[in-house]
Protein backbone atom coordinates (compact mmCIF):
# COMPACT_ATOMS: atom_id res chain seq x y z
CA UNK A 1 0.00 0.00 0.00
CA UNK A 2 1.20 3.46 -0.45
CA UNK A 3 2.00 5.70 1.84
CA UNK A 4 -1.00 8.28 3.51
CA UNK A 5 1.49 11.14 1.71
CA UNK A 6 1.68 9.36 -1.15
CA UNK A 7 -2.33 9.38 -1.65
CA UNK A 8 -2.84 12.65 -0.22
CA UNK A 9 -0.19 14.06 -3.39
CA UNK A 10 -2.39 12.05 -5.93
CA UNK A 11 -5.65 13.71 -4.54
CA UNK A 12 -3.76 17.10 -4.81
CA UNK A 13 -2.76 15.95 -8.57
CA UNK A 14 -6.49 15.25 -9.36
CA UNK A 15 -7.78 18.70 -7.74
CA UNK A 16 -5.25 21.01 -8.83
CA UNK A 17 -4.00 19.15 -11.86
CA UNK A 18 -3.37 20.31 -15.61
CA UNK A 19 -3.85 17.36 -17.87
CA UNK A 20 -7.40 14.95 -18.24
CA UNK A 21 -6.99 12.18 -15.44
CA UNK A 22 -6.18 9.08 -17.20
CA UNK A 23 -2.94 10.65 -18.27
CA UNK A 24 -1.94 10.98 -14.71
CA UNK A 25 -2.51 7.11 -14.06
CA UNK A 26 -0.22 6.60 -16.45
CA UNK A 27 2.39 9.15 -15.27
CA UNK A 28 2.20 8.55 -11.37
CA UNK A 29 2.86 4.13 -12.16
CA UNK A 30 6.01 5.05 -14.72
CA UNK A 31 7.22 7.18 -12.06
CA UNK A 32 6.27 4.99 -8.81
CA UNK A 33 5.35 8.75 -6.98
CA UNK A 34 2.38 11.10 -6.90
CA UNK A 35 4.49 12.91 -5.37
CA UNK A 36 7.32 13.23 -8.07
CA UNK A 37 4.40 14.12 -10.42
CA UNK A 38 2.70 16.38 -8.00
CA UNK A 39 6.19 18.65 -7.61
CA UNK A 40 6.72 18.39 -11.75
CA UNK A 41 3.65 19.57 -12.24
CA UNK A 42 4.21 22.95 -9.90
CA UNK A 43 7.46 23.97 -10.93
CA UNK A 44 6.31 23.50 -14.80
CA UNK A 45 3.75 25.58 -13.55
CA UNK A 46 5.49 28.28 -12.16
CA UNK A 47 7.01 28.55 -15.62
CA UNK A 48 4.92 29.60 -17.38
CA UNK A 49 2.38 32.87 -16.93
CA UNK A 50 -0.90 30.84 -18.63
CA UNK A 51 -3.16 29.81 -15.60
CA UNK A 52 -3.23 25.56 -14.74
CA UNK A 53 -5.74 24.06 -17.27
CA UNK A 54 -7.80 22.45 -13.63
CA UNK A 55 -8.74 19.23 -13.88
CA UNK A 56 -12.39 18.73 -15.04
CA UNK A 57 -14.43 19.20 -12.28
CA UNK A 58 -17.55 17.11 -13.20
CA UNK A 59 -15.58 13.92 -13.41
CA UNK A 60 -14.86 13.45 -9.38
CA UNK A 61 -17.63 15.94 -8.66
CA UNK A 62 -14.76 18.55 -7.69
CA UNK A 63 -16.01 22.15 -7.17
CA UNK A 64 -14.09 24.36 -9.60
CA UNK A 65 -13.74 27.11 -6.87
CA UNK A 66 -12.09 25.11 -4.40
CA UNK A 67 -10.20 23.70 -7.22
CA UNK A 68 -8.98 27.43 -7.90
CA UNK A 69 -8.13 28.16 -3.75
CA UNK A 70 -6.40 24.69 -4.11
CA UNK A 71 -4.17 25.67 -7.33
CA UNK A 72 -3.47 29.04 -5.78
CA UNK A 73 -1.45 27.74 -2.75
CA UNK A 74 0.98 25.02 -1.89
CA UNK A 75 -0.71 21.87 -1.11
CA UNK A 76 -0.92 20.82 2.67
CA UNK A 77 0.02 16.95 2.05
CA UNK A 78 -1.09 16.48 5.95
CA UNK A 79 -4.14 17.77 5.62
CA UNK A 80 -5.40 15.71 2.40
CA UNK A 81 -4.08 12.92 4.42
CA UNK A 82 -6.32 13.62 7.05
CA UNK A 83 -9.17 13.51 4.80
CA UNK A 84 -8.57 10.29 3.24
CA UNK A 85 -8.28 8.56 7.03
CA UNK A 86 -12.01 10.49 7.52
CA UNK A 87 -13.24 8.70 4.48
CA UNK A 88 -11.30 5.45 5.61
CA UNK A 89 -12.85 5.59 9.11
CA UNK A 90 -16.52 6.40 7.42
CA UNK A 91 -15.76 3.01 5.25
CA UNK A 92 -14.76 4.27 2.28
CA UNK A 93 -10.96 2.68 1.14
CA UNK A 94 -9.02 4.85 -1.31
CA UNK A 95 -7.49 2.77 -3.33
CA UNK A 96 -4.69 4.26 -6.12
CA UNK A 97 -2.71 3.03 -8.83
CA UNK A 98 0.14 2.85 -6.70
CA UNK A 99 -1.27 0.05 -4.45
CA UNK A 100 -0.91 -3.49 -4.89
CA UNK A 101 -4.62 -3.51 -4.41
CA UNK A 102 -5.56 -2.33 -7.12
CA UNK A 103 -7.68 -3.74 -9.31
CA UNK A 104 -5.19 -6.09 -12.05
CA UNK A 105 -8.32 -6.61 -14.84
CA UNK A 106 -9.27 -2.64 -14.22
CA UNK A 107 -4.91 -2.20 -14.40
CA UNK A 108 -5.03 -3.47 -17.87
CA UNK A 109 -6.75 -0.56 -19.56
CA UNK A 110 -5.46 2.31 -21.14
CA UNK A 111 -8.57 4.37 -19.51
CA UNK A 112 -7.94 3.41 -16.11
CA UNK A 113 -8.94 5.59 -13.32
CA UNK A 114 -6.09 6.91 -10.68
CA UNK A 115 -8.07 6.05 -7.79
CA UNK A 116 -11.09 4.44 -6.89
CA UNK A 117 -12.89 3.95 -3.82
CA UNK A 118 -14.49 1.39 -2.33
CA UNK A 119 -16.89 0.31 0.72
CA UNK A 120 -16.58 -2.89 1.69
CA UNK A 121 -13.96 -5.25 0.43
CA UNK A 122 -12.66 -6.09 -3.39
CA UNK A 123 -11.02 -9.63 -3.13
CA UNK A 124 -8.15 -11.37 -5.42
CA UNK A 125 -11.29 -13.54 -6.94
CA UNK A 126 -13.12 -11.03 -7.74
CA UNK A 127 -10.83 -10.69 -10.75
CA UNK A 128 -12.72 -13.88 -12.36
CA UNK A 129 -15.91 -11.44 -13.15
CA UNK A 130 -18.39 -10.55 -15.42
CA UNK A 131 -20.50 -7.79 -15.98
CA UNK A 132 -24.33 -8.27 -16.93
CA UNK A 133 -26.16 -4.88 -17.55
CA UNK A 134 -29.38 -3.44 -19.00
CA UNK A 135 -32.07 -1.15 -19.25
CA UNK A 136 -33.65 0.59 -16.23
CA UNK A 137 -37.03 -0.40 -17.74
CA UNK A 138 -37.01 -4.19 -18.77
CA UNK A 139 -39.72 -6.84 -19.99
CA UNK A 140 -40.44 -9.38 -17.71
CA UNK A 141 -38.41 -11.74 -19.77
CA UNK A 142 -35.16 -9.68 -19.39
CA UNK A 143 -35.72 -9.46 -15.71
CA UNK A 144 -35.96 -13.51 -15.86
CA UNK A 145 -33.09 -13.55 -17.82
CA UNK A 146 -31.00 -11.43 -15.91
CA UNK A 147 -31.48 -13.34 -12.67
CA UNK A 148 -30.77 -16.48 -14.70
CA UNK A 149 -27.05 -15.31 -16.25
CA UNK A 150 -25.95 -13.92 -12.71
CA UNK A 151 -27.19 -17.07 -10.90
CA UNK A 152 -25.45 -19.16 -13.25
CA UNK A 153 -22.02 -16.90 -13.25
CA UNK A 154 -22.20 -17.43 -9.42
CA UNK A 155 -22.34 -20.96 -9.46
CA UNK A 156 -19.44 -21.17 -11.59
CA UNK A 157 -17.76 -19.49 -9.72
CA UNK A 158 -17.81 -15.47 -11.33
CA UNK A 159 -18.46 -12.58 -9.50
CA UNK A 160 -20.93 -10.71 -10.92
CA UNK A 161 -20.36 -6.86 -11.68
CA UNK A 162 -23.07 -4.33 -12.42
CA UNK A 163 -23.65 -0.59 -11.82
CA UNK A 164 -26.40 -0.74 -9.01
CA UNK A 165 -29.16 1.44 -11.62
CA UNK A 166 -32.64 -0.01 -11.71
CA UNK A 167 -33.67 -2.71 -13.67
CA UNK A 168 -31.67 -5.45 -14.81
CA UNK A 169 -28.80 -3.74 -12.71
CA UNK A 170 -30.58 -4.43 -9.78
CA UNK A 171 -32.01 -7.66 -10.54
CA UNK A 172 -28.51 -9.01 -11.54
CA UNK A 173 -27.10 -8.08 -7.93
CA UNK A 174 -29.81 -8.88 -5.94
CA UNK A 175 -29.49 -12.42 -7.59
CA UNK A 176 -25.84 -12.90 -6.89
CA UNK A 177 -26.48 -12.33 -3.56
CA UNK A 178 -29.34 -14.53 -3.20
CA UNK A 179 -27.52 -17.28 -4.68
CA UNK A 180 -24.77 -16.76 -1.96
CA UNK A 181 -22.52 -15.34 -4.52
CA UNK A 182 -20.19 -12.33 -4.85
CA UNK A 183 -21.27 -8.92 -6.63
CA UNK A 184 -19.54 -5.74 -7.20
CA UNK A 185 -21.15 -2.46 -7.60
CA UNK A 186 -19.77 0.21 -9.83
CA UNK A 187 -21.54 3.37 -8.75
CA UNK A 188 -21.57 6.90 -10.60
CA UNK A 189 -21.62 9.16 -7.64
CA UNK A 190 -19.79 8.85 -4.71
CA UNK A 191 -20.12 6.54 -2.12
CA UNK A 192 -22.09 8.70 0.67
CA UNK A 193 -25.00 9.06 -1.98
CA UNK A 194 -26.88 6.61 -3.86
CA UNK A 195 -29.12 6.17 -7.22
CA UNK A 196 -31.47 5.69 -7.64
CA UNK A 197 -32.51 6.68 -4.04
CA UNK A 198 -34.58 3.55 -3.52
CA UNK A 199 -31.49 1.53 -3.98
CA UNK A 200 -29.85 2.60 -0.88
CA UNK A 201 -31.11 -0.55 0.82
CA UNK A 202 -29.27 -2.18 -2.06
CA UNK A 203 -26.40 -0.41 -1.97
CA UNK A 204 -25.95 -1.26 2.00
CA UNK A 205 -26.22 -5.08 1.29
CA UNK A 206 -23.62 -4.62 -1.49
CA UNK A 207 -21.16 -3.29 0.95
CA UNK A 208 -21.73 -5.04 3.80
CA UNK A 209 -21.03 -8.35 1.88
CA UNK A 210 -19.22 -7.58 -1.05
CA UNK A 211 -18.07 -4.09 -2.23
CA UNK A 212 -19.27 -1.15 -3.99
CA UNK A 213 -16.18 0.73 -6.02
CA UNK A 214 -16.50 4.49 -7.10
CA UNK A 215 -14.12 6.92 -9.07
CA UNK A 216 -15.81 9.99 -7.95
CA UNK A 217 -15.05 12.13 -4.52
CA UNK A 218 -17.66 10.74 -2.26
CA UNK A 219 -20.03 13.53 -2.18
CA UNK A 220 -20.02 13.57 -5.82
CA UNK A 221 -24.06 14.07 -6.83
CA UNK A 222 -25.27 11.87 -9.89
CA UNK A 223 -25.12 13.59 -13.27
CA UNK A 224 -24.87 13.08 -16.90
CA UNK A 225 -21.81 12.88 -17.90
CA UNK A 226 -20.45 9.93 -14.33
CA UNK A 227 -22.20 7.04 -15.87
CA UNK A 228 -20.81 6.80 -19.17
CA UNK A 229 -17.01 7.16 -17.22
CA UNK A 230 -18.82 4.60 -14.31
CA UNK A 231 -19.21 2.28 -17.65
CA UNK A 232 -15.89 2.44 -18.18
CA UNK A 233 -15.17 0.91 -15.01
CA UNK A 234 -17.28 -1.36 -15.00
CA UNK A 235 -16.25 -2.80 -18.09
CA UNK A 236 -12.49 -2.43 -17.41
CA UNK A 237 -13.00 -4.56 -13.76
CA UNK A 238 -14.47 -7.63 -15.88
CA UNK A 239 -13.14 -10.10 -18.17
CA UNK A 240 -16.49 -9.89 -20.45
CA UNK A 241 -20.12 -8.00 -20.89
CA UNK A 242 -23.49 -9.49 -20.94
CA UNK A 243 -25.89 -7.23 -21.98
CA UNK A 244 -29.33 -8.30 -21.12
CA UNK A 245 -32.58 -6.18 -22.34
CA UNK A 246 -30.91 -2.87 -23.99
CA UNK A 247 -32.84 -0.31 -25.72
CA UNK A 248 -31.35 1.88 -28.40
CA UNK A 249 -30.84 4.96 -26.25
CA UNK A 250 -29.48 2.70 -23.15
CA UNK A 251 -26.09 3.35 -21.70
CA UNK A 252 -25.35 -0.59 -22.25
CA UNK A 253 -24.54 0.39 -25.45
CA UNK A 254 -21.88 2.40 -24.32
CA UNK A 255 -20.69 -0.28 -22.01
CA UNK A 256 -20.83 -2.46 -25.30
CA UNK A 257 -18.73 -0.32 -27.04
CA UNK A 258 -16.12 0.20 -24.09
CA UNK A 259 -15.86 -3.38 -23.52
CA UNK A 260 -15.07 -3.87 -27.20
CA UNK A 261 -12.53 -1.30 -27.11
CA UNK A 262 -11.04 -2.85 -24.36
CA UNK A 263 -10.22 -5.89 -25.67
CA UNK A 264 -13.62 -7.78 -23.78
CA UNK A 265 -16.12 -9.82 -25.11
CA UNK A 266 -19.60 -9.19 -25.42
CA UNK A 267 -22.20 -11.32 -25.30
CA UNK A 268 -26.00 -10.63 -26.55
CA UNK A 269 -28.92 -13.01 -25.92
CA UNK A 270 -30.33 -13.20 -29.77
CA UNK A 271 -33.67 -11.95 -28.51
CA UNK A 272 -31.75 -8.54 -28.83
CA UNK A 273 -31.23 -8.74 -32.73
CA UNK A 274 -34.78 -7.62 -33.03
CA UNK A 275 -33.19 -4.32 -32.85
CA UNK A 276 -31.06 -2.63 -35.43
CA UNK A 277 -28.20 -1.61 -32.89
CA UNK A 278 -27.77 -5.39 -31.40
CA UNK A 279 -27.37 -6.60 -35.17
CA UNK A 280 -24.68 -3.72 -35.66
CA UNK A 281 -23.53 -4.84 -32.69
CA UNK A 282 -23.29 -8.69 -32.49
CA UNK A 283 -21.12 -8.06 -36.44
CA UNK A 284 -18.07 -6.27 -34.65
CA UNK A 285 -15.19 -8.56 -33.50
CA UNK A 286 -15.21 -9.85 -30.04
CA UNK A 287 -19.01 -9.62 -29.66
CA UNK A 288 -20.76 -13.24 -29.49
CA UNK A 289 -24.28 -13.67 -29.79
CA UNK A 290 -25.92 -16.54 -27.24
CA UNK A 291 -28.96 -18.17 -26.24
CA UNK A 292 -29.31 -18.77 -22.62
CA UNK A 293 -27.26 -18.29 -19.47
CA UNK A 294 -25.50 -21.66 -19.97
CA UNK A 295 -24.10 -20.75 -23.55
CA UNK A 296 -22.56 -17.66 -22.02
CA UNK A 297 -20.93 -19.05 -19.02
CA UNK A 298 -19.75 -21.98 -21.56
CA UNK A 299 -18.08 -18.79 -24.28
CA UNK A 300 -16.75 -17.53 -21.29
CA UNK A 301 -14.77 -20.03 -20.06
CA UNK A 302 -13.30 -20.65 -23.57
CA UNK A 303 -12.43 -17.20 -24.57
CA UNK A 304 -11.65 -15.55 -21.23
CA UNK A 305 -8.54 -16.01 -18.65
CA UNK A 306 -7.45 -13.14 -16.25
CA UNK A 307 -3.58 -13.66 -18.18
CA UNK A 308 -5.09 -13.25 -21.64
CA UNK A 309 -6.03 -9.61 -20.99
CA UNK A 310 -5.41 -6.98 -23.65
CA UNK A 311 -6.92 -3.71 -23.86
């Protein structure tokens, strides 16, 4: 684990800093340091007259004036440290690139985040996952189906990821957990709120069993533009995608896409060809098209290994 300064100078980094954050995952593991990147940053700062370009405050639900008071003076390591052991004692981990914790399958991508945090408790296993998703508003049979895939990815053994929205989301954790199984929740706010609001309950079990894993500060409200980056996670923690129930407009679509991209299959029950997207869709590489839980699990096993990662 790294050390409390260590964190506390990557926090500093993504409040203060001048370039989009995936490039500073990237420079704080070649350089081992936040803190190396954090002081490279300020003197190139101080050399030139043009203002920091801030990082983007709507991705960790930053406010942009605090970012400004932050940019404007040196950073108190100490007191960013004392923070992150006030979100660690209200059971929120940080967890950052520079840990051994982190995440290998979400390591792999080139649009990893620099942090993530996490209530509860990600385990080594967890890295034999898959994510089912879908829309908020499903048919009866894609509710069915949903509860079918995750049981069946729990009883061989997969955890099973989603991103705790209603719907299939929901139905695909509450399933895992029924079976006994373990489920991750990808969230797009932070970790002190929840959404949809009558998934707190949720949200709670998810934690106090498994683990719920956000990018965003923990205050961070719901908007917009979190869930497509949420998607991102989710895809990147999971050796494959299920998408169960999708509607043109859904973000599963995205979370198609972004699994493709990343070098993850995706698998689409043929129900879903009805609709012009899915058939787009299902005639990219890397994207299988199944029949019933059992096919996927079956695909999965045969195309998937944690070593065999690419992205």
């Amino acid at each position: 684990m790294a050390s409390p300064q260590e964190h506390a100078a990557l926090v500093v980094l993504l409040r203060t800093g001048r370039r989009p954050w995936q490039s500073y995952a990237e420079l704080v593991e070649r350089a081992g340091s936040a803190i190396a990147v954090l002081e490279r940053d300020r003197r190139a700062s101080a050399m030139t007259s043009d203002p920091p370009r801030l990082f983007e405050a709507s991705t960790l639900g930053v406010d942009s004036a605090d970012q400004s008071d932050a940019a404007d003076s040196a950073p108190d390591l100490d007191a960013v440290a004392a923070e992150i052991a006030a979100w660690r004692a209200a059971g929120m981990e940080l967890v950052t690139v520079l840990d051994r914790t982190y995440p290998e399958n979400l390591r792999g991508i080139h649009d990893r985040p620099p942090l993530i945090f996490v209530a509860g408790r990600l385990e080594p296993g967890d890295a034999r996952s898959v994510a089912v998703v879908g829309t908020r508003t499903p048919s009866p049979t894609g509710l069915q189906l949903a509860g079918q895939i995750a049981a069946h990815l729990v009883d061989a053994d997969y955890t099973v990821v989603s991103g705790l929205a209603a719907g299939i989301d929901t139905t695909a954790h509450s399933s895992a957990l029924e079976r006994g199984g373990r489920t991750v929740a990808v969230v797009g706010t932070g970790l002190t709120r929840s959404y949809p609001r009558q998934n707190a309950p949720l949200q709670r079990r998810v934690a106090s069993r498994c683990a719920v894993v956000s990018q965003f500060w923990p205050d961070a409200p719901p908007s917009r533009r979190n869930f497509p980056i949420r998607n991102a996670v989710i895809s990147g923690l999971t050796l494959a995608t299920v998408v169960v129930d999708a509607s043109h407009t859904g973000g599963s679509r995205i979370q198609a896409r972004l699994a493709l991209r990343q070098g993850r299959p995706v698998f689409i029950p043929d129900a879903l060809l009805a609709q012009p997207w899915a058939r787009e869709l299902a005639a990219r590489p890397g994207a299988h098209v199944v029949s019933d839980a059992d096919e996927i699990v079956a695909k999965i096993e045969r195309l998937t290994s944690p070593g065999a990662l690419t992205a």
